[in-house]
C-alpha atoms as a PDB file:
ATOM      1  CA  UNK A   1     -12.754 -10.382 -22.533  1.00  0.00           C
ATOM      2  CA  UNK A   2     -14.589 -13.776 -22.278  1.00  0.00           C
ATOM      3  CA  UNK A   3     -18.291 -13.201 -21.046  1.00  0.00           C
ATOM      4  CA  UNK A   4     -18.762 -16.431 -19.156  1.00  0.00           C
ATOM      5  CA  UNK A   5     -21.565 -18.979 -20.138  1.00  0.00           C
ATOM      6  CA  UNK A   6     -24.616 -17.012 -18.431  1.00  0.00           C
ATOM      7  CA  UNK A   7     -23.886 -13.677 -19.338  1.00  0.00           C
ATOM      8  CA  UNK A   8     -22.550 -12.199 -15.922  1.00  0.00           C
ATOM      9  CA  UNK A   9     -20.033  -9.368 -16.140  1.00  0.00           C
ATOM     10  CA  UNK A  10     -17.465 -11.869 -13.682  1.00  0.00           C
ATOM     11  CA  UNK A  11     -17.697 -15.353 -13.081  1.00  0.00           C
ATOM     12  CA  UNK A  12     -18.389 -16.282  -9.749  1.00  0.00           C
ATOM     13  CA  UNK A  13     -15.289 -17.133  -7.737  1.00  0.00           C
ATOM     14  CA  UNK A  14     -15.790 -17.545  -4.045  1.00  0.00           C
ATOM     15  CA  UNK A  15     -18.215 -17.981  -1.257  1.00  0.00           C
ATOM     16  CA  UNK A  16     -18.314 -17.192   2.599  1.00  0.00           C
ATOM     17  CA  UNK A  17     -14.780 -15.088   2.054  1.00  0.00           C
ATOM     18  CA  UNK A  18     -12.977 -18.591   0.301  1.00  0.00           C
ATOM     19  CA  UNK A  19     -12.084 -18.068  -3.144  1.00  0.00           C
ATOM     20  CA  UNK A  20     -11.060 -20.349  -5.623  1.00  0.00           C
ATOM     21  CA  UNK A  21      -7.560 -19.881  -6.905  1.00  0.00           C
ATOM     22  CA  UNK A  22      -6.557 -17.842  -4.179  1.00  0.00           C
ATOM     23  CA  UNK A  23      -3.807 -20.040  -1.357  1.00  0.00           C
ATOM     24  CA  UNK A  24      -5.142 -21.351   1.781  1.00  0.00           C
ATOM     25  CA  UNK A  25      -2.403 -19.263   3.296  1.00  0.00           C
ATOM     26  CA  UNK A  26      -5.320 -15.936   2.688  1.00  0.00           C
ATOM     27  CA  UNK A  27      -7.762 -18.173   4.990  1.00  0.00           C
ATOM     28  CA  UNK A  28      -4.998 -19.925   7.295  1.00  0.00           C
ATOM     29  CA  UNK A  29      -7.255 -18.825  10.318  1.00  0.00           C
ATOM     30  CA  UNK A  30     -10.381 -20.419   8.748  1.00  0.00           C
ATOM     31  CA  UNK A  31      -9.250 -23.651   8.254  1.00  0.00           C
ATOM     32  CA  UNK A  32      -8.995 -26.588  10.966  1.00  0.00           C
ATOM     33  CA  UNK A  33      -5.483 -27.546   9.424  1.00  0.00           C
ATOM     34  CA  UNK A  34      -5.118 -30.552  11.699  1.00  0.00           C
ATOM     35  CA  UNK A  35      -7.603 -31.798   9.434  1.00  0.00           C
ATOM     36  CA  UNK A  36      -5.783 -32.058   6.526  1.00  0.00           C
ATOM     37  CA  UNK A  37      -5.795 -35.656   4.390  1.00  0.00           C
ATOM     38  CA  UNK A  38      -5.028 -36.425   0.933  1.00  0.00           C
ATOM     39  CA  UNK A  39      -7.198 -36.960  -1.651  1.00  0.00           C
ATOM     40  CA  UNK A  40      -7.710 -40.682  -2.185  1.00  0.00           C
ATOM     41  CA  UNK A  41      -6.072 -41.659  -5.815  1.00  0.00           C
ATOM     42  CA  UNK A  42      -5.177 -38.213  -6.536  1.00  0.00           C
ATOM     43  CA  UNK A  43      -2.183 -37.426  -4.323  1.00  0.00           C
ATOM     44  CA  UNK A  44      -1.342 -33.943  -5.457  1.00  0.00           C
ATOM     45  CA  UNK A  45      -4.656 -33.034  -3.512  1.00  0.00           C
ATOM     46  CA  UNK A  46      -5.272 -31.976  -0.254  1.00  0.00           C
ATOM     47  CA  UNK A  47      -8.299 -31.889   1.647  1.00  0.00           C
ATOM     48  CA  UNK A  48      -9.276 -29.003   4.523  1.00  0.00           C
ATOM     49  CA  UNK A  49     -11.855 -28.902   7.135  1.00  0.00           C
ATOM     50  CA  UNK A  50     -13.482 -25.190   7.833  1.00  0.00           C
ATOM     51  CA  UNK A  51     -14.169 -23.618  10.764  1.00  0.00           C
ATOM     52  CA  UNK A  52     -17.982 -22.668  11.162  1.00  0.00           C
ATOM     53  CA  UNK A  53     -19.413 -20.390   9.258  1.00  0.00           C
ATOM     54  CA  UNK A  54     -22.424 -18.133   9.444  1.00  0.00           C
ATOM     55  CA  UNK A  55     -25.327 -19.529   7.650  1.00  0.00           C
ATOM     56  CA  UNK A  56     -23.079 -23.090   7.127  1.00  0.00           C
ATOM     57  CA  UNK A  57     -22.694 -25.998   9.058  1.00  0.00           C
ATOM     58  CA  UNK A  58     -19.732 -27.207   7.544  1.00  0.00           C
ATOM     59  CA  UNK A  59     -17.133 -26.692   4.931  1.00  0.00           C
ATOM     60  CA  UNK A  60     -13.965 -28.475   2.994  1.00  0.00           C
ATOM     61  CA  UNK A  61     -11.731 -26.894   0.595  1.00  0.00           C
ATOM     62  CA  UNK A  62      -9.794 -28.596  -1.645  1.00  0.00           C
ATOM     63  CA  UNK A  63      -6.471 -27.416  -2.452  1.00  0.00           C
ATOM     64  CA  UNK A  64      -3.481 -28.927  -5.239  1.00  0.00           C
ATOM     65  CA  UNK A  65      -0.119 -29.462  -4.118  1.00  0.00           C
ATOM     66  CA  UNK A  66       1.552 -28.808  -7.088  1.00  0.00           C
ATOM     67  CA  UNK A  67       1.540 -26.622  -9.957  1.00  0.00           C
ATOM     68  CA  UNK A  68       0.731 -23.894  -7.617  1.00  0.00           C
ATOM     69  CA  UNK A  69       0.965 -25.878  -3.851  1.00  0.00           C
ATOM     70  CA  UNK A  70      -2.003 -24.290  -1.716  1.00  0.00           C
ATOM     71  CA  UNK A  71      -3.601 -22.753  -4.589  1.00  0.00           C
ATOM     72  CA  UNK A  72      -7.615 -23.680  -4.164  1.00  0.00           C
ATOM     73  CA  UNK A  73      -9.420 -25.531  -6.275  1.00  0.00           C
ATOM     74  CA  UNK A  74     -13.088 -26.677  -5.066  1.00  0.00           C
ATOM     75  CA  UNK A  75     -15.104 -25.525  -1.967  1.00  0.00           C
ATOM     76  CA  UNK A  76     -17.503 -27.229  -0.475  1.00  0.00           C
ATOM     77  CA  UNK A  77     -20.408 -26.041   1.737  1.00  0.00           C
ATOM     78  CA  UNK A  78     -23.158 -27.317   3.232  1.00  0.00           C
ATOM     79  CA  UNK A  79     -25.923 -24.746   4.604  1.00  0.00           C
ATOM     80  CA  UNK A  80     -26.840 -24.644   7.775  1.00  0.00           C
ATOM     81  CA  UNK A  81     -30.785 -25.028   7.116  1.00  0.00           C
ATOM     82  CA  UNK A  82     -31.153 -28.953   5.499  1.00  0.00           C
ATOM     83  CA  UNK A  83     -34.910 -27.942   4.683  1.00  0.00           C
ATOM     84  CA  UNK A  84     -36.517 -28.247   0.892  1.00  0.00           C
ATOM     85  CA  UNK A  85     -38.165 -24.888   1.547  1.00  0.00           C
ATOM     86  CA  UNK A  86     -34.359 -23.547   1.632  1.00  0.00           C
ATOM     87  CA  UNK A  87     -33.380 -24.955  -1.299  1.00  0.00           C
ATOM     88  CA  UNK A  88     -36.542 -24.003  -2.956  1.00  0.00           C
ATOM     89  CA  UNK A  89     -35.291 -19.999  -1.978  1.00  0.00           C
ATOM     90  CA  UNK A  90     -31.603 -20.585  -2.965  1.00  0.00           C
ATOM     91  CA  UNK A  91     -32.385 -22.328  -6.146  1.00  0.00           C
ATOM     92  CA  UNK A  92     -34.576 -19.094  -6.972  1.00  0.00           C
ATOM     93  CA  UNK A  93     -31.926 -17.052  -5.611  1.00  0.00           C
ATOM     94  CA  UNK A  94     -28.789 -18.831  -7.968  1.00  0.00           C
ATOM     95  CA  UNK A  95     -31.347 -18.522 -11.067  1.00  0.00           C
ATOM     96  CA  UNK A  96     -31.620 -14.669 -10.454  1.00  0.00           C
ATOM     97  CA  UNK A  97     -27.784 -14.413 -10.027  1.00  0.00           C
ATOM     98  CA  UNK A  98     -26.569 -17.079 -12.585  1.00  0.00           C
ATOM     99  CA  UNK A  99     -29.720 -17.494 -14.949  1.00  0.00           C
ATOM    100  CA  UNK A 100     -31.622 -20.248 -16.120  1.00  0.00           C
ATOM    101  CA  UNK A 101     -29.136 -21.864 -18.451  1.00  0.00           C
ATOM    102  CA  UNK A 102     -28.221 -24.488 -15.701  1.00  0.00           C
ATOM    103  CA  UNK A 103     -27.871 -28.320 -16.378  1.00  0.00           C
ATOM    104  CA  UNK A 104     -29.627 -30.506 -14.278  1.00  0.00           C
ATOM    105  CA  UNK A 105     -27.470 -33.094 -12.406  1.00  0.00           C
ATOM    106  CA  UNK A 106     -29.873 -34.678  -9.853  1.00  0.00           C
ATOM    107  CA  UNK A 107     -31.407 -38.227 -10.378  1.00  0.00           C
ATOM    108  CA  UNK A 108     -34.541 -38.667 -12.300  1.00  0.00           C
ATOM    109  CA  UNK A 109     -36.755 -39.334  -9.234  1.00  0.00           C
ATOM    110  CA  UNK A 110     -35.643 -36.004  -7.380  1.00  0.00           C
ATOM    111  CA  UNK A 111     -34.154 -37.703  -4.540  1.00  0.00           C
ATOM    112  CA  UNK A 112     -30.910 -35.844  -4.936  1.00  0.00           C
ATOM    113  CA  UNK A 113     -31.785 -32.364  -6.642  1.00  0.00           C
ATOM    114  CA  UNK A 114     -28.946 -30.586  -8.287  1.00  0.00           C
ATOM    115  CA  UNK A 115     -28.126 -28.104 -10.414  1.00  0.00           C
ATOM    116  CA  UNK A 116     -25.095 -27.195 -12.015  1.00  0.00           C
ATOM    117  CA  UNK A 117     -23.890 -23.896 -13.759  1.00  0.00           C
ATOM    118  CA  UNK A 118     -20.812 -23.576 -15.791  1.00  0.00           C
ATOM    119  CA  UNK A 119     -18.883 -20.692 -16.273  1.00  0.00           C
ATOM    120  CA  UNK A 120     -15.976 -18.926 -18.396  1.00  0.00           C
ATOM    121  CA  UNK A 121     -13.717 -16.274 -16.526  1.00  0.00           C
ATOM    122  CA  UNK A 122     -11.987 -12.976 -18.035  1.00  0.00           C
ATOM    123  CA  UNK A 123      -8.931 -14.617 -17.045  1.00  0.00           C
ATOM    124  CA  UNK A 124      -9.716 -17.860 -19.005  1.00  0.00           C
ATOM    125  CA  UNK A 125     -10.781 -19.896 -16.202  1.00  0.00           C
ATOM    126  CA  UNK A 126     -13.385 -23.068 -16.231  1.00  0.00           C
ATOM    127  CA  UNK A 127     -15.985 -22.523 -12.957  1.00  0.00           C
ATOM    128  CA  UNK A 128     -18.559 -24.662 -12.040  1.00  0.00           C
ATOM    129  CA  UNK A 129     -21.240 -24.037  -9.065  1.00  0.00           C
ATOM    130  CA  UNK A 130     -23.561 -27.072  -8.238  1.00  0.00           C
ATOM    131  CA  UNK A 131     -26.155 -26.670  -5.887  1.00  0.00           C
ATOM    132  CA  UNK A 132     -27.964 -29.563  -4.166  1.00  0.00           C
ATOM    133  CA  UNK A 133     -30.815 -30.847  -1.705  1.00  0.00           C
ATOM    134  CA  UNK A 134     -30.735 -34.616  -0.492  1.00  0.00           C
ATOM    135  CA  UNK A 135     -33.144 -35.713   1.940  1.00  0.00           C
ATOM    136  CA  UNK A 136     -33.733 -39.096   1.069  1.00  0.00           C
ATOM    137  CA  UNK A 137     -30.047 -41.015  -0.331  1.00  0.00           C
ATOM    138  CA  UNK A 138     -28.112 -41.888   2.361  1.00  0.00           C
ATOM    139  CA  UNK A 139     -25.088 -42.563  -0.098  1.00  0.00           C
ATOM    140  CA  UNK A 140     -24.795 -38.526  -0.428  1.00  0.00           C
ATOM    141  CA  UNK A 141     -24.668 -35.613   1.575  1.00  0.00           C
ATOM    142  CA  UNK A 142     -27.853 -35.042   3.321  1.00  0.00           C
ATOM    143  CA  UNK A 143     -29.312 -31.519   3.107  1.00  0.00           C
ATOM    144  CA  UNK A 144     -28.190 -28.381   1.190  1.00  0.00           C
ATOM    145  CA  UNK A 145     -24.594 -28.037  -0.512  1.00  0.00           C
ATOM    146  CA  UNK A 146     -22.841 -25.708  -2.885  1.00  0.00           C
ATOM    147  CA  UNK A 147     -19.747 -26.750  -4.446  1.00  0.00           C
ATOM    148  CA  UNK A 148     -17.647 -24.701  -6.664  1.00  0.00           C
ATOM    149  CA  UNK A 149     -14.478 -25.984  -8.373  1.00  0.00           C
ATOM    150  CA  UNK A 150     -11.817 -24.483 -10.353  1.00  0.00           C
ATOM    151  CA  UNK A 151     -11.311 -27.090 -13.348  1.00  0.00           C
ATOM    152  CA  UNK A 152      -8.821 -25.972 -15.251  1.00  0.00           C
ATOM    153  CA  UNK A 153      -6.077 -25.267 -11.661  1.00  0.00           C
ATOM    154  CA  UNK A 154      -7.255 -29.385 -11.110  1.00  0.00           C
ATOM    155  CA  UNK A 155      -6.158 -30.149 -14.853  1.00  0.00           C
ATOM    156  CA  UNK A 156      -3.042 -28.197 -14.160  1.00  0.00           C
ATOM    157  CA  UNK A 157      -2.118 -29.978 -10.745  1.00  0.00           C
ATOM    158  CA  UNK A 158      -2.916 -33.222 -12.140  1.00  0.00           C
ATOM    159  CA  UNK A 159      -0.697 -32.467 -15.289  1.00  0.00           C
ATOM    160  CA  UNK A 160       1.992 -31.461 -13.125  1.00  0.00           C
ATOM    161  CA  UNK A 161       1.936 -34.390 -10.977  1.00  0.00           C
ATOM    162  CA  UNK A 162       2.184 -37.017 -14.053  1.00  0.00           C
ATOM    163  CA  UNK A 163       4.950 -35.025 -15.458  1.00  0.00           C
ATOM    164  CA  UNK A 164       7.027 -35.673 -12.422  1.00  0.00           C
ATOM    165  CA  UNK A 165       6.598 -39.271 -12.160  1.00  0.00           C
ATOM    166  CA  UNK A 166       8.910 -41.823 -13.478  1.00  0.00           C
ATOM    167  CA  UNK A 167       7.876 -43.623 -16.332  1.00  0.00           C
ATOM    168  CA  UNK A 168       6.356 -47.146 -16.350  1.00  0.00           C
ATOM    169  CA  UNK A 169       8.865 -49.597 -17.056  1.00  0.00           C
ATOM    170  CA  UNK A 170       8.258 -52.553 -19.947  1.00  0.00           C
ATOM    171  CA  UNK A 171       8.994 -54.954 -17.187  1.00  0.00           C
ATOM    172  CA  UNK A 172       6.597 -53.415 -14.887  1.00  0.00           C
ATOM    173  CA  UNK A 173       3.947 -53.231 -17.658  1.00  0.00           C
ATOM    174  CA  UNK A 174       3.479 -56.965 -18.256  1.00  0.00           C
ATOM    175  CA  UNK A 175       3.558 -57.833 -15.024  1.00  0.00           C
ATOM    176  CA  UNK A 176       0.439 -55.593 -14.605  1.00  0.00           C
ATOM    177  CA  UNK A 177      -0.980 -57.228 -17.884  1.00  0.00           C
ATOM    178  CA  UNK A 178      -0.026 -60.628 -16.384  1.00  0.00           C
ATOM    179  CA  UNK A 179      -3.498 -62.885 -16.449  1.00  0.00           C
ATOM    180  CA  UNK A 180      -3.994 -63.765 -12.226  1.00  0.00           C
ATOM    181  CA  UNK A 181      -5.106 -66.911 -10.823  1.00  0.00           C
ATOM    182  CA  UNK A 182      -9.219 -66.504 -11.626  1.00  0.00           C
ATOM    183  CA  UNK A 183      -9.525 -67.471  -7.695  1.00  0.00           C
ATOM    184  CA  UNK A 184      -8.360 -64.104  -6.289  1.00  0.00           C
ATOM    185  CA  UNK A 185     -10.723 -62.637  -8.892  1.00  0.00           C
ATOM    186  CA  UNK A 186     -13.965 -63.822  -7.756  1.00  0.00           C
ATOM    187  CA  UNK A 187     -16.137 -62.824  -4.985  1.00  0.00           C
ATOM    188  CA  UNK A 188     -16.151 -66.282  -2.581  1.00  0.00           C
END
């Protein structure tokens, strides 16, 4: 058995009844599936909008569409209180369930606050929970988040996708390679 990175008898695997790795077909009647859009440059992900959720404002789950098609691989949740106090609490409240041995991922001024802990299922699998206050950059998420992804079912769905693509052709190659008219390139 693999004891993951902070020591817990089980890595951590889902939050508000969404677990990672499990189908969106166990949490059909969660989901706002009229919501669904694909994931910008990565087109064997799908994104989902939740339905409310005590003690969260909102939610999106992130799910691959092909290795293992609705299998999912991050959720996302922002808490319903966007206070520093909160954050203060849950940070104290991850550090007693996760441990200290969490990286810091926020900027150096504190506007964005994060913290991330990494983890090493039974089963082999590579977790990650971040957890996050913004009150200040506009650029993120205001308030308090948790995200936890799945990083090794992302590796697999993107490994999955390349395999089924055709390959690049020489022709197609060098005309990517070509050198364009320095006009188009500039800002004007």
């Amino acid at each position: 058995i693999l004891i993951p990175a902070t020591g817990l008898a089980q890595a951590p695997r889902g939050i508000a009844g969404f677990k990672l790795g499990e189908t969106i077909d166990t949490c059909r009647e969660e989901l706002q599936l009229e919501t669904v859009l694909p994931i910008r440059y990565k087109p064997y992900l799908k994104e989902v909008q939740m339905r409310a959720q005590p003690g969260f404002k909102s939610g999106l789950l992130l799910y691959e569409e092909c290795a293992h098609p609705g299998r999912i691989v991050r959720i996302k949740m922002k808490y319903a209180d966007s206070s520093k106090a909160f954050y203060r609490e849950l940070l104290q409240r991850y550090r007693e369930r996760f441990g200290d041995k969490a990286e810091w991922r926020g900027d150096p001024f504190h506007v964005v606050m994060a913290w991330k802990w990494k983890f090493k299922s039974a089963e082999g699998d590579d977790i990650s929970v971040i957890l996050q206050h913004n009150d200040q950059d506009t650029d993120e998420k205001m308030g308090n988040s948790v995200k936890m992804i799945l990083y090794n079912a992302m590796d697999e769905a993107a490994a999955c996708y390349d395999a089924k693509q055709p390959p690049e052709s020489t022709e197609d190659r060098k005309k990517r390679k070509t050198a364009a008219d320095w006009a188009i390139l500039i800002p004007r």
